[in-house]
Protein backbone atom coordinates (compact mmCIF):
# COMPACT_ATOMS: atom_id res chain seq x y z
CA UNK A 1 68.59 -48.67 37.86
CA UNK A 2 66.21 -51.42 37.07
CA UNK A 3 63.10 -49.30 37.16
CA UNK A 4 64.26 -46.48 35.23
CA UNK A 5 65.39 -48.94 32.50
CA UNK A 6 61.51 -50.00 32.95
CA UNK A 7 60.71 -46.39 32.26
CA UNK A 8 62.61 -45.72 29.61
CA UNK A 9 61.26 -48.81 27.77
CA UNK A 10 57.68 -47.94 28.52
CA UNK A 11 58.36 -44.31 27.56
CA UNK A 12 59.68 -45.86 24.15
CA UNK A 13 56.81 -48.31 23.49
CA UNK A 14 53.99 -45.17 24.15
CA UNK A 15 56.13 -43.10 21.46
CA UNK A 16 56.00 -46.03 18.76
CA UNK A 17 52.44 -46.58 19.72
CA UNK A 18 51.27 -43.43 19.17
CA UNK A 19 53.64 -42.88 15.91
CA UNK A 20 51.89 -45.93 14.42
CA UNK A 21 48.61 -44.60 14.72
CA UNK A 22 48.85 -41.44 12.70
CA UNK A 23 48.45 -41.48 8.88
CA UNK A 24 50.73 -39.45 6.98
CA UNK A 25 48.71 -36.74 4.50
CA UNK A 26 50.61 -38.05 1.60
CA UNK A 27 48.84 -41.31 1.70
CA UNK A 28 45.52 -40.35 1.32
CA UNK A 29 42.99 -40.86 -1.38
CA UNK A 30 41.89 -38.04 -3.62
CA UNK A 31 38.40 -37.73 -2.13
CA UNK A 32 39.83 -38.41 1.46
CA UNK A 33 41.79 -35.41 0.58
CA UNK A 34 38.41 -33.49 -0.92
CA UNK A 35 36.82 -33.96 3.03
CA UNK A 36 39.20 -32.81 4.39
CA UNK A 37 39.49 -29.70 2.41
CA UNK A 38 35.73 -29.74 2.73
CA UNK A 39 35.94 -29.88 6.67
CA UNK A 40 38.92 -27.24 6.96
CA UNK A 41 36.93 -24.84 4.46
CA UNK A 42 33.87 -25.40 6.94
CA UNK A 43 36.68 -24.88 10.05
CA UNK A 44 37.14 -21.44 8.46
CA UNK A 45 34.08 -20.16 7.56
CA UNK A 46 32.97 -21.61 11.66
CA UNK A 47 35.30 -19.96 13.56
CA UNK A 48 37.58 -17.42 11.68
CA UNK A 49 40.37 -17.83 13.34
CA UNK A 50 42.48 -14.90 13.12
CA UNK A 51 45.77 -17.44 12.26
CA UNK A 52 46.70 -20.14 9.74
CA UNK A 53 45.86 -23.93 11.29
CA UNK A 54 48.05 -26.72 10.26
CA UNK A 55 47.30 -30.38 10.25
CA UNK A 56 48.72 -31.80 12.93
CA UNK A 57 47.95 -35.55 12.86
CA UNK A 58 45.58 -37.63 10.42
CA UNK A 59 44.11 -39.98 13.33
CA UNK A 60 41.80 -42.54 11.14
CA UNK A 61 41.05 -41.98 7.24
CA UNK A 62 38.51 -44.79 5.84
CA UNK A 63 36.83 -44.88 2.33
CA UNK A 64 34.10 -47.46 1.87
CA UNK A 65 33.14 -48.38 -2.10
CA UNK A 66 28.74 -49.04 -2.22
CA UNK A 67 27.32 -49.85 -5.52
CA UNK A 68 25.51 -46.16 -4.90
CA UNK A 69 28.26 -44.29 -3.94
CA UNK A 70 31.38 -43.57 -1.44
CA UNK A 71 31.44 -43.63 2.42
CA UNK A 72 34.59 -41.75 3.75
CA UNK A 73 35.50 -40.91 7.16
CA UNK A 74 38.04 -38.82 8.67
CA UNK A 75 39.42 -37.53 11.58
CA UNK A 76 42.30 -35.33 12.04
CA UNK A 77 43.72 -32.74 14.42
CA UNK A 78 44.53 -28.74 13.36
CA UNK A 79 46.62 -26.96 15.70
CA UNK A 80 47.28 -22.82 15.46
CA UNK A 81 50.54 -21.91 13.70
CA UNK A 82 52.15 -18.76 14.49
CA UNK A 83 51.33 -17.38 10.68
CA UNK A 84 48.09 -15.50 9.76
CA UNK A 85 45.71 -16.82 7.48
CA UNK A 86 46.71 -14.50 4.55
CA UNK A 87 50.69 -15.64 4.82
CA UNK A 88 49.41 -19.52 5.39
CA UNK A 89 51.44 -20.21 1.91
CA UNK A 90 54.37 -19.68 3.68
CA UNK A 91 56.83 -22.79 4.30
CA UNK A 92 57.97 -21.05 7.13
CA UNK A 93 54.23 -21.43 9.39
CA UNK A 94 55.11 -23.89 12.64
CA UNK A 95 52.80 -25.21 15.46
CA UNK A 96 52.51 -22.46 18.09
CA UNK A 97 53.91 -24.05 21.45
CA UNK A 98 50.54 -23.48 23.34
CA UNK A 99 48.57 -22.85 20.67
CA UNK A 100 45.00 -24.09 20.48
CA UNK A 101 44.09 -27.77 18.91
CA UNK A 102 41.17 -28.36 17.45
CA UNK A 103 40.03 -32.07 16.68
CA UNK A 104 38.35 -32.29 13.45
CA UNK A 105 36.00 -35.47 12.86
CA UNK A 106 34.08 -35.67 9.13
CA UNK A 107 31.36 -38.43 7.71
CA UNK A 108 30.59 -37.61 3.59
CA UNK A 109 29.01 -39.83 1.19
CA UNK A 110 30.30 -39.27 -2.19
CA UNK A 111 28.33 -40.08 -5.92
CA UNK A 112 30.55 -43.02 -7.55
CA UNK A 113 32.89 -41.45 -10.11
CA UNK A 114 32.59 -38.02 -8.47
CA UNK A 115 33.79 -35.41 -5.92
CA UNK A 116 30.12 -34.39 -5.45
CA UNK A 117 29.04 -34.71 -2.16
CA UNK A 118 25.36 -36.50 -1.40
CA UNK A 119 25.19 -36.63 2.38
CA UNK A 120 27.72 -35.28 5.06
CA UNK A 121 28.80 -34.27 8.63
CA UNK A 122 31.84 -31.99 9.62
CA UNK A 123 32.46 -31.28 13.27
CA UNK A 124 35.27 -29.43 14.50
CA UNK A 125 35.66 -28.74 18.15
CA UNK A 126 38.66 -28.02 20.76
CA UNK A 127 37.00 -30.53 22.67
CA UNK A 128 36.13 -34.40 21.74
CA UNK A 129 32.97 -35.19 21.82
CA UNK A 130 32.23 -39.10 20.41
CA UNK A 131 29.45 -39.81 21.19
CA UNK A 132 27.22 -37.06 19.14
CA UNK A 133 29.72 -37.52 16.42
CA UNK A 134 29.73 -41.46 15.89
CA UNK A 135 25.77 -41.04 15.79
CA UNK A 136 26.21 -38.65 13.54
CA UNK A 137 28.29 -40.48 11.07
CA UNK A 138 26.63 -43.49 11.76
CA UNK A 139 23.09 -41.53 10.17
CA UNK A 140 25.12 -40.49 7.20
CA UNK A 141 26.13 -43.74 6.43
CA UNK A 142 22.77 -45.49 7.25
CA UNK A 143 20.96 -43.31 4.94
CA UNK A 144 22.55 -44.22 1.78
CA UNK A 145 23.07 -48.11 2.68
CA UNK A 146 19.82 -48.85 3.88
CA UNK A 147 17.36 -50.06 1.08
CA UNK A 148 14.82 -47.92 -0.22
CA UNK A 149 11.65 -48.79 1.71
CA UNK A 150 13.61 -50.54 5.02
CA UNK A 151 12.86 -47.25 7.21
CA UNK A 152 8.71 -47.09 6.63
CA UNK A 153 8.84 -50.56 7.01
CA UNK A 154 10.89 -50.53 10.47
CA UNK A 155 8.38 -47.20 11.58
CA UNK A 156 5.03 -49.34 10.37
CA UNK A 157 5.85 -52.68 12.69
């Protein structure tokens, strides 16, 4: 009795846990919105996928202000809905049970006081891959932050 009260309570705590980590669509910024219509336009135009993918879960949405511009980062799951993409206005599209998950993961660098795009990196992939994708974002970023001049004088030492 003991353990499965143990269970149940561990079951419980991994359900808040992973409720807590997810960002709800709603509370994102207008250009953390623009990436990510950005990154599912490039999803599309990748992989045309014969059906309709719905957000699933917003995983991590940051927006960084630089006296140059914006630094946003997203990442966000799509999984297959059971509608094509020519009915996807329909409120009626759900998640397919075993449908396929993509896990979308997007660096841009935005002008200040514009949705025009200066630097970027979009990745979707069924499969995660960190690694190439934190280097990756970390270039986008370190392109625009890094003072004019600091690279040729890093290469010349």
């Amino acid at each position: 009795m003991k353990i499965s009260r143990t269970w149940s309570l561990l079951v419980a705590l991994g359900f808040i846990v992973a409720v807590s980590g997810q960002i709800p669509v709603s509370e994102l910024s207008d250009l953390q919105k623009k990436a990510m219509s950005l990154v599912t336009e490039h999803f599309y135009d990748k992989y045309n996928p014969r059906n309709h993918f719905i957000i699933s879960s917003v995983l991590e949405a940051s927006q960084e202000n630089f006296s140059d511009g914006i630094f946003v980062r997203l990442h966000f799951k799509k999984k297959r809905s059971n509608c094509t993409r020519k009915n996807s206005r329909s409120r009626s599209c759900s998640f397919l049970k075993n449908g396929a998950e993509f896990s979308c993961f997007s660096c841009f660098w935005f002008e200040n006081n514009s949705h025009n795009v200066e630097s970027e990196f979009r990745d979707c992939a069924q499969n995660s891959q960190t690694e190439h994708r934190e280097e990756q974002c970390r270039r986008v970023k370190e392109e625009r932050v890094a003072p004019s001049g600091a690279f040729s004088f890093l290469i010349s030492q």
